[in-house]
Protein backbone atom coordinates (compact mmCIF):
# COMPACT_ATOMS: atom_id res chain seq x y z
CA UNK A 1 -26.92 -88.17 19.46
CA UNK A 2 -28.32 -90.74 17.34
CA UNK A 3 -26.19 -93.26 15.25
CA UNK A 4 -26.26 -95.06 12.04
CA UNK A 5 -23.90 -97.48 10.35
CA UNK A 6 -24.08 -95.07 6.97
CA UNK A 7 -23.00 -91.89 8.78
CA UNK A 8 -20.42 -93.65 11.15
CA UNK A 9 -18.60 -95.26 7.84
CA UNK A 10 -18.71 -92.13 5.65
CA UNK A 11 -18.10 -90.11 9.32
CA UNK A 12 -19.84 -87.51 7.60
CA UNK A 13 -23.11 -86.04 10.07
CA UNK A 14 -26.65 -86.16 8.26
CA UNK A 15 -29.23 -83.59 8.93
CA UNK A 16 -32.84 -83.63 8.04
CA UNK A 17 -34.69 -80.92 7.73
CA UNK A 18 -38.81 -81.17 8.31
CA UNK A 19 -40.11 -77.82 7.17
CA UNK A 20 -41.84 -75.79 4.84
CA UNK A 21 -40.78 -75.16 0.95
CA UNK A 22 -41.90 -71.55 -0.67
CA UNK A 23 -41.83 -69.63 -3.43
CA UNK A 24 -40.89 -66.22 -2.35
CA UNK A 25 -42.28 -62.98 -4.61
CA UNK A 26 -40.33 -60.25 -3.15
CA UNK A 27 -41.46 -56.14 -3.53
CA UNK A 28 -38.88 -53.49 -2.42
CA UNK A 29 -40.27 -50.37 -1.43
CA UNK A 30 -39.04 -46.89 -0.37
CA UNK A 31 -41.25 -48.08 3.06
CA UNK A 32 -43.49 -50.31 4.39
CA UNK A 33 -47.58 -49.23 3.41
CA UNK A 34 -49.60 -47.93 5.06
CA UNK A 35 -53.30 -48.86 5.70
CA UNK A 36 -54.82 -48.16 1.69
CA UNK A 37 -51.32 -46.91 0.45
CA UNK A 38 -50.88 -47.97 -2.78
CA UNK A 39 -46.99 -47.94 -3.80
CA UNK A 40 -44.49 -48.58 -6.67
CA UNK A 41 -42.00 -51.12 -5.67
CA UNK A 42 -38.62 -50.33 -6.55
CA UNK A 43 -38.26 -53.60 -8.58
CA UNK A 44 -39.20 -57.17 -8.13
CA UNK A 45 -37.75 -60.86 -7.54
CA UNK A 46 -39.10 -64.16 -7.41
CA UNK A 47 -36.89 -66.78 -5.45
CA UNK A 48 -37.08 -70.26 -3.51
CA UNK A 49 -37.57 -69.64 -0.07
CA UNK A 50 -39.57 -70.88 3.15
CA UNK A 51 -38.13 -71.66 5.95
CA UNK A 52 -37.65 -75.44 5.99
CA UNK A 53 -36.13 -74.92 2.60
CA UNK A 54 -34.16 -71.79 3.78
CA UNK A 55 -32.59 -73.32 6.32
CA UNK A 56 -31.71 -76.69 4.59
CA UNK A 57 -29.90 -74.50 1.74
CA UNK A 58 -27.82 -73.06 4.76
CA UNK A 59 -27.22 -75.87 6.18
CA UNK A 60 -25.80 -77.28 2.97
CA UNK A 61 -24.12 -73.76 1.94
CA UNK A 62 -22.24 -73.21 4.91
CA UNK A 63 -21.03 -76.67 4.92
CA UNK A 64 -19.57 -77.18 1.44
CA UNK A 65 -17.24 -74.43 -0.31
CA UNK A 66 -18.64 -72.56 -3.37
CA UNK A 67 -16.13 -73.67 -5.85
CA UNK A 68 -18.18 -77.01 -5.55
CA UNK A 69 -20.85 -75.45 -6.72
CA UNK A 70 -23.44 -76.52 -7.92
CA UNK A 71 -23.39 -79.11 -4.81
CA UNK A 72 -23.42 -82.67 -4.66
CA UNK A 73 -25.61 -84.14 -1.89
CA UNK A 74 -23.49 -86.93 -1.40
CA UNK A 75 -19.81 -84.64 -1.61
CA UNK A 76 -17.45 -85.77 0.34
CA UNK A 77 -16.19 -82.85 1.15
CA UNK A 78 -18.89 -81.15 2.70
CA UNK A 79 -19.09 -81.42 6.62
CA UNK A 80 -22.54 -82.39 6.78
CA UNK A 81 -25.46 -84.29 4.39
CA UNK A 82 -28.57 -82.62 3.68
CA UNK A 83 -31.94 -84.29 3.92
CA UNK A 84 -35.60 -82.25 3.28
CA UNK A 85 -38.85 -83.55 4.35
CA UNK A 86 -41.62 -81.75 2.95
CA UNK A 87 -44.44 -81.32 0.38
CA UNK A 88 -44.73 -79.23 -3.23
CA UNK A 89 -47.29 -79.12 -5.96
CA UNK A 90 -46.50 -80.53 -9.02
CA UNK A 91 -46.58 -77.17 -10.87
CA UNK A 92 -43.38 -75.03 -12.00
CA UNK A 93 -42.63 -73.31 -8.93
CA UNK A 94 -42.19 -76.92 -7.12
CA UNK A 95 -40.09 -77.81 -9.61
CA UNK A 96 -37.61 -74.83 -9.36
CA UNK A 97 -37.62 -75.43 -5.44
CA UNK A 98 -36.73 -78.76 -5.90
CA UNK A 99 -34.22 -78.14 -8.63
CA UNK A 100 -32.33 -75.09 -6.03
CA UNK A 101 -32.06 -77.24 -3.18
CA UNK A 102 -30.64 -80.18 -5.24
CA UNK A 103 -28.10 -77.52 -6.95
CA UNK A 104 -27.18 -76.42 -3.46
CA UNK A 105 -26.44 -80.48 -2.38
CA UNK A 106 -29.73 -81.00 -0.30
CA UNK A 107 -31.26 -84.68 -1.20
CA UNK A 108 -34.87 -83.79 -2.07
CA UNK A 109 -35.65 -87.98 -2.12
CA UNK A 110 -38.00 -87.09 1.30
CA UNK A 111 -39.61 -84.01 -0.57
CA UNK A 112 -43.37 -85.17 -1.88
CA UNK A 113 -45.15 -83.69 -5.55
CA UNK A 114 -48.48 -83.80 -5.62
CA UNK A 115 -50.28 -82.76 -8.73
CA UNK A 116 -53.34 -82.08 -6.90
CA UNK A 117 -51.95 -79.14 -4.63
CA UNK A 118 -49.96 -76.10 -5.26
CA UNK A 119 -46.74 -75.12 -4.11
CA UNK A 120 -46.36 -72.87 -1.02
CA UNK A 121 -45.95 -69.11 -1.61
CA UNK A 122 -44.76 -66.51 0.52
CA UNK A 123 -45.09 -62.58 -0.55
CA UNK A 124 -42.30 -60.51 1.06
CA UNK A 125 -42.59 -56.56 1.41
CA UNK A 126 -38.65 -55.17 2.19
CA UNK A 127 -38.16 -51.71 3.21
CA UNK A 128 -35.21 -50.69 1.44
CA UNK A 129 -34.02 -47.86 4.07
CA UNK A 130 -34.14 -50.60 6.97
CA UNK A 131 -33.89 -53.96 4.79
CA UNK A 132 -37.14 -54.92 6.98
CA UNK A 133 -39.33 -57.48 6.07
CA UNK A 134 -42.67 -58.01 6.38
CA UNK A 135 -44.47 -61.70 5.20
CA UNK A 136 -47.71 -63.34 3.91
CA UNK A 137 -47.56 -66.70 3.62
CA UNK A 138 -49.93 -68.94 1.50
CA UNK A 139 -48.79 -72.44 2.68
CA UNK A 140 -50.84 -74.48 0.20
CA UNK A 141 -48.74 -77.92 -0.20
CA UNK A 142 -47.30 -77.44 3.09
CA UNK A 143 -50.06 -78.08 5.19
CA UNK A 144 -50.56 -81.31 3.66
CA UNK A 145 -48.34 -82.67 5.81
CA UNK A 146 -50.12 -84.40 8.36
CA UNK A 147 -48.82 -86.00 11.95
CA UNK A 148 -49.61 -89.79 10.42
CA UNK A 149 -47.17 -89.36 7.78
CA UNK A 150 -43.99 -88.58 10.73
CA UNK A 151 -45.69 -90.20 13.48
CA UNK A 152 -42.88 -93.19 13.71
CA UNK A 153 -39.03 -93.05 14.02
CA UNK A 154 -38.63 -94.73 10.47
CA UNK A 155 -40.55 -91.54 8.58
CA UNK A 156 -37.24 -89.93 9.48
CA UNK A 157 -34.95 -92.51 7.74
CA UNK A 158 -33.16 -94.14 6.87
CA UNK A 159 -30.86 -93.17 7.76
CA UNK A 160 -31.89 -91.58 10.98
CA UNK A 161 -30.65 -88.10 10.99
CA UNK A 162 -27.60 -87.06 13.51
CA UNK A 163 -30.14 -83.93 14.12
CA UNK A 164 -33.47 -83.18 12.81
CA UNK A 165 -34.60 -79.03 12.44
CA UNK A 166 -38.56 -77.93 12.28
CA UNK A 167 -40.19 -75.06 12.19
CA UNK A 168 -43.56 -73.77 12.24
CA UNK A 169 -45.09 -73.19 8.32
CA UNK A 170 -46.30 -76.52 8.22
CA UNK A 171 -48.93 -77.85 10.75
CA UNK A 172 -47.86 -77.69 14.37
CA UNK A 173 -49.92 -81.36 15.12
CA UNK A 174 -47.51 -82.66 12.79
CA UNK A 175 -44.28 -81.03 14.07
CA UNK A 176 -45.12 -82.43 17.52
CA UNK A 177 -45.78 -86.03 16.04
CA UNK A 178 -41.91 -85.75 14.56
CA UNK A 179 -41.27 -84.36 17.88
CA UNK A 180 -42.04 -87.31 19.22
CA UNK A 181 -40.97 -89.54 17.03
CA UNK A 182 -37.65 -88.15 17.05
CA UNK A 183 -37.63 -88.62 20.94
CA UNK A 184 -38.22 -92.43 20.67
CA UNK A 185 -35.23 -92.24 18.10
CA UNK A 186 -33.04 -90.35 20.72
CA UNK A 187 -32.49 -88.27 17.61
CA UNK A 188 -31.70 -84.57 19.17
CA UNK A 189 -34.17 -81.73 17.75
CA UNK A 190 -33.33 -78.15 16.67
CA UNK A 191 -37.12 -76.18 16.75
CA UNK A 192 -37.05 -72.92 15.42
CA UNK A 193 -40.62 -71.76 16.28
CA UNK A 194 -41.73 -69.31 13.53
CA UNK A 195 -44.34 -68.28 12.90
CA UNK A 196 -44.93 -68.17 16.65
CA UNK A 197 -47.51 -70.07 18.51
CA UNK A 198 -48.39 -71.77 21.37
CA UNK A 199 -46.86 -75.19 22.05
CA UNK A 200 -48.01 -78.09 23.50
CA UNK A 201 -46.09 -78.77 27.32
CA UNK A 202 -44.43 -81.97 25.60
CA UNK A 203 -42.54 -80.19 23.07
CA UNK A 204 -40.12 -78.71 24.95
CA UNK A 205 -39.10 -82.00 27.16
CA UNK A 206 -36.01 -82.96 26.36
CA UNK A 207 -35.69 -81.14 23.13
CA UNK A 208 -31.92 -80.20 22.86
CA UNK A 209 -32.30 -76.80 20.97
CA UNK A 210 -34.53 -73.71 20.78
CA UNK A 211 -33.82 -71.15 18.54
CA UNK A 212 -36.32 -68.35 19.13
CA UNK A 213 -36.06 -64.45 17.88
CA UNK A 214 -37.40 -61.89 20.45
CA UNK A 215 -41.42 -62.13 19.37
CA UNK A 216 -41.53 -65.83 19.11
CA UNK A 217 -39.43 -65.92 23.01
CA UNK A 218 -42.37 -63.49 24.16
CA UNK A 219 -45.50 -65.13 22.84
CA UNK A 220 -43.80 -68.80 23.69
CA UNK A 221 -42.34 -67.16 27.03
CA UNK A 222 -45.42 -65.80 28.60
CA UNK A 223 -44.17 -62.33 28.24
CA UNK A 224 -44.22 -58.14 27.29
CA UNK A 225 -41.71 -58.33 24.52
CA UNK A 226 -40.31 -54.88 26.46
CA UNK A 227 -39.43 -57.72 29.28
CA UNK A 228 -36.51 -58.72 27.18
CA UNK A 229 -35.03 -55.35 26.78
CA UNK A 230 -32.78 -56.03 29.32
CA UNK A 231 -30.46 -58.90 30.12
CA UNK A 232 -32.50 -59.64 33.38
CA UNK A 233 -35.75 -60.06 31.16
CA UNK A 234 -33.63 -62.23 28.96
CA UNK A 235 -32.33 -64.53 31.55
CA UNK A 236 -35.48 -64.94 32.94
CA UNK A 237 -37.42 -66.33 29.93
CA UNK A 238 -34.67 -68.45 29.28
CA UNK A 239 -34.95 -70.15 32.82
CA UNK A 240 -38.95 -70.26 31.74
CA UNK A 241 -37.90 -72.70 28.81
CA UNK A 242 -35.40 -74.43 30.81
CA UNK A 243 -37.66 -75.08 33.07
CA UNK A 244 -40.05 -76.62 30.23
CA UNK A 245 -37.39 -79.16 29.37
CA UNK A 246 -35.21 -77.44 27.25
CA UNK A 247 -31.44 -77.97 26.94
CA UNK A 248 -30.30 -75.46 24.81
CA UNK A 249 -32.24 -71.76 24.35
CA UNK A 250 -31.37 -68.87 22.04
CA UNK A 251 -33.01 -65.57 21.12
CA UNK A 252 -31.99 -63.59 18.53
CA UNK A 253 -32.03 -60.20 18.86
CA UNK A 254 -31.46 -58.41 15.66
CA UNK A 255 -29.07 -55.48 15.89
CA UNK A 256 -29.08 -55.85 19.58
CA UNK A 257 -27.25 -59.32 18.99
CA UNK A 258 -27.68 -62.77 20.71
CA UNK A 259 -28.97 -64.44 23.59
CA UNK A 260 -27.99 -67.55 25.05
CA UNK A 261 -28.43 -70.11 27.94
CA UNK A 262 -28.14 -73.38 28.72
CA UNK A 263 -29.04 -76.31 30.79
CA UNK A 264 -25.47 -76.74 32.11
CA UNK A 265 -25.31 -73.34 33.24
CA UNK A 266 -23.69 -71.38 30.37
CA UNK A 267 -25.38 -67.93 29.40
CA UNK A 268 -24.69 -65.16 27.15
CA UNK A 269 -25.12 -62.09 25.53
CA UNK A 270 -23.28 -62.12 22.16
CA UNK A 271 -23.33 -58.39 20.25
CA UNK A 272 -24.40 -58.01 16.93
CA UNK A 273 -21.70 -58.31 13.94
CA UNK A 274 -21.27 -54.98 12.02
CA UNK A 275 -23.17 -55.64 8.73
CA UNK A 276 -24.31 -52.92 6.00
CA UNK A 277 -27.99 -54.53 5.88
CA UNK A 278 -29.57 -54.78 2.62
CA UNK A 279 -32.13 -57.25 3.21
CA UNK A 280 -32.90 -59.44 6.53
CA UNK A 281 -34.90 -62.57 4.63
CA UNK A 282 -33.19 -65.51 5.56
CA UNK A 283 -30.78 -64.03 8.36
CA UNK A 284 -32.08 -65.98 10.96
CA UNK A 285 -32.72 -69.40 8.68
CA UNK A 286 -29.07 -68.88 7.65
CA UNK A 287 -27.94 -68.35 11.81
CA UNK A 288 -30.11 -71.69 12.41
CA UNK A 289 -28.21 -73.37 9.30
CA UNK A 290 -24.83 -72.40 11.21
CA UNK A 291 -25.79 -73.20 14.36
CA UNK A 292 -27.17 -76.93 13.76
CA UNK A 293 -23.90 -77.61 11.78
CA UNK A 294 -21.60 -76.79 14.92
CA UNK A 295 -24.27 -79.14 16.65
CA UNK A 296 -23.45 -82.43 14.82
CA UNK A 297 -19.88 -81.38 14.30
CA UNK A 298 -18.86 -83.19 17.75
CA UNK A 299 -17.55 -81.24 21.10
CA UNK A 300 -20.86 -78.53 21.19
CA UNK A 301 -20.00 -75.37 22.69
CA UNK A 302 -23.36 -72.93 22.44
CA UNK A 303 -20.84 -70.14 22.71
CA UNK A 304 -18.95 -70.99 19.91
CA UNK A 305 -22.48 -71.65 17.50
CA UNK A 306 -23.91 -68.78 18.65
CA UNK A 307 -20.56 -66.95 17.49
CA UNK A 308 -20.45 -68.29 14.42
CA UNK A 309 -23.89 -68.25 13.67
CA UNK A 310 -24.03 -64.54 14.58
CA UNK A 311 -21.95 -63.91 12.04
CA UNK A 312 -22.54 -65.90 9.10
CA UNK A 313 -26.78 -64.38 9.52
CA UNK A 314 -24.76 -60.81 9.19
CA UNK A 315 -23.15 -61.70 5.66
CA UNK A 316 -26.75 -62.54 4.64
CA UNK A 317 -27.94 -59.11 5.55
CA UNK A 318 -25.72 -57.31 3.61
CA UNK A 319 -27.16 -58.87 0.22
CA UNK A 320 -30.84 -59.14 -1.24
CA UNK A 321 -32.72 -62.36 -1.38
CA UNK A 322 -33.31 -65.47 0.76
CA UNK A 323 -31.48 -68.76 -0.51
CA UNK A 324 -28.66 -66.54 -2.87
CA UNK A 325 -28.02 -64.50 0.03
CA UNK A 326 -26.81 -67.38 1.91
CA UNK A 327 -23.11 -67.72 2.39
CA UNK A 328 -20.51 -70.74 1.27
CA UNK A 329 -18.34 -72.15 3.70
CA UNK A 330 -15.37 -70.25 2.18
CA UNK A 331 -17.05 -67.06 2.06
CA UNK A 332 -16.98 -66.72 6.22
């Protein structure tokens, strides 16, 4: 794990998240269309999402209890520090994403405002009767990130991060730069591959944690998704990463619950919590928030995050949104 003199005297863990920062205009409808439906939403919200944002606001959530809220970033009684890296337009909607993560405690100093480019937007489609989602992204300021900008350890400082999380909604060439840069750092990565595609060989060596949900594990894995229907199928795409160079693999399964194996020989199946499910935006950003915090928080059992994190993505099911659906520490 990597080390700094500013984390080892406050002893409080910093994680960065590289990522992607959307505004999120969300329909509910009686069902998902159909090919020239035409339907009536049942009503409408805008919110801050993407999922480098998404996941930084869980990260700082579940670490810090609501009655702080809003958040500090530097709050000393939070578990872990917050850090974004990432890119909005210099319109209103960047300003409100900025302005939510800082009132959730996530230092924004690493987040860029151009006035030239507009803020990322995501429009979300929820099926009420299932709380299914379905996404189209317009990434806009997010792919102006580019590899030369994270291409050296001290784009990821200082301080250097005790664990650094990335996704996929900003360009991959660039995630694979930090990738690398983070590897010369011997600063531990968390990928969380969504919107799937496929990855260069050298991302998976040595990267500590994959966090994939059953599409993503197929595309990335080589495989049907009806291969991971059973616990055979699931065990066998995890040896696939393994043998890529991963340490730590999980797939999310939805209601079907979690899967989990490791490099040291641990392995899984955790069942889904019981959850009334509302809405599913965020479930999995808010089980990757969990999961990295029982990462920096010392002795790392995967058991024990995927437990945790399995239930803290079930609370956000059972209400509507993406970042206010998130949980507080005290709320699990």
């Amino acid at each position: 794990m990597a080390t700094n003199t500013s984390n080892n005297a406050q002893q409080i863990p910093l994680i960065t998240v590289l990522g992607s920062l959307n505004m999120d205009l969300v329909s509910y409808v009686p069902h998902h269309p159909l090919p020239g439906e035409t339907l009536t939403s049942t009503r409408f919200a805008v919110s801050p999402g993407g999922k480098g944002a998404n996941q930084a606001v869980a990260c700082a959530k579940l670490s810090r209890s609501s009655s702080h809220s809003p958040a500090a970033a530097d709050d000393p009684t939070a578990t872990a520090r917050v850090r974004m890296l990432g890119a909005v337009g210099k319109d209103t909607y960047g300003t409100q994403l900025l302005s939510n993560l800082t009132r959730h405690g996530v230092d924004v100093s690493g987040v860029t405002a151009s006035p030239s480019l507009k803020s990322g937007l995501a429009i979300i489609i929820v099926d009420e009767p299932t709380g299914q989602n379905r996404i189209v992204l317009s990434p806009e300021a997010n792919h102006s990130l580019t590899p030369s900008q994270f291409s050296h350890p001290d784009s990821l400082g200082p301080p250097l991060p005790d664990l650094l999380i990335m996704q996929l909604e900003i360009p991959l060439a660039t995630v694979v730069a930090a990738l690398h840069a983070a590897r010369n750092a011997n600063v531990p990565v968390l990928l969380n591959p969504a919107p799937a595609q496929e990855l260069p060989s050298e991302a998976y060596a040595g990267l500590a944690h994959l966090v994939v949900n059953e599409t993503e594990a197929s595309i990335l894995g080589g495989v049907p998704e009806s291969d991971l229907d059973t616990e055979a199928g699931l065990e066998a795409v995890g040896r696939t990463f393994l043998s890529r160079g991963v340490l730590n693999v999980v797939v999310t399964l939805g209601g079907r619950g979690v899967f989990y194996m490791s490099a040291d020989g641990q392995k899984g199946l955790v069942p889904a919590e019981k959850a009334k499910v509302v809405d599913t935006t965020a479930a999995g950003d808010t089980f990757v928030g969990r999961y990295a915090l029982e990462v920096v928080a010392g002795s790392f059992s995967i058991a024990d995050a995927v437990k945790k994190s399995n239930r803290a993505a079930a609370k956000t099911v059972e209400r509507l949104g993406a970042q206010d659906s998130i949980p507080w520490r005290d709320e699990l």
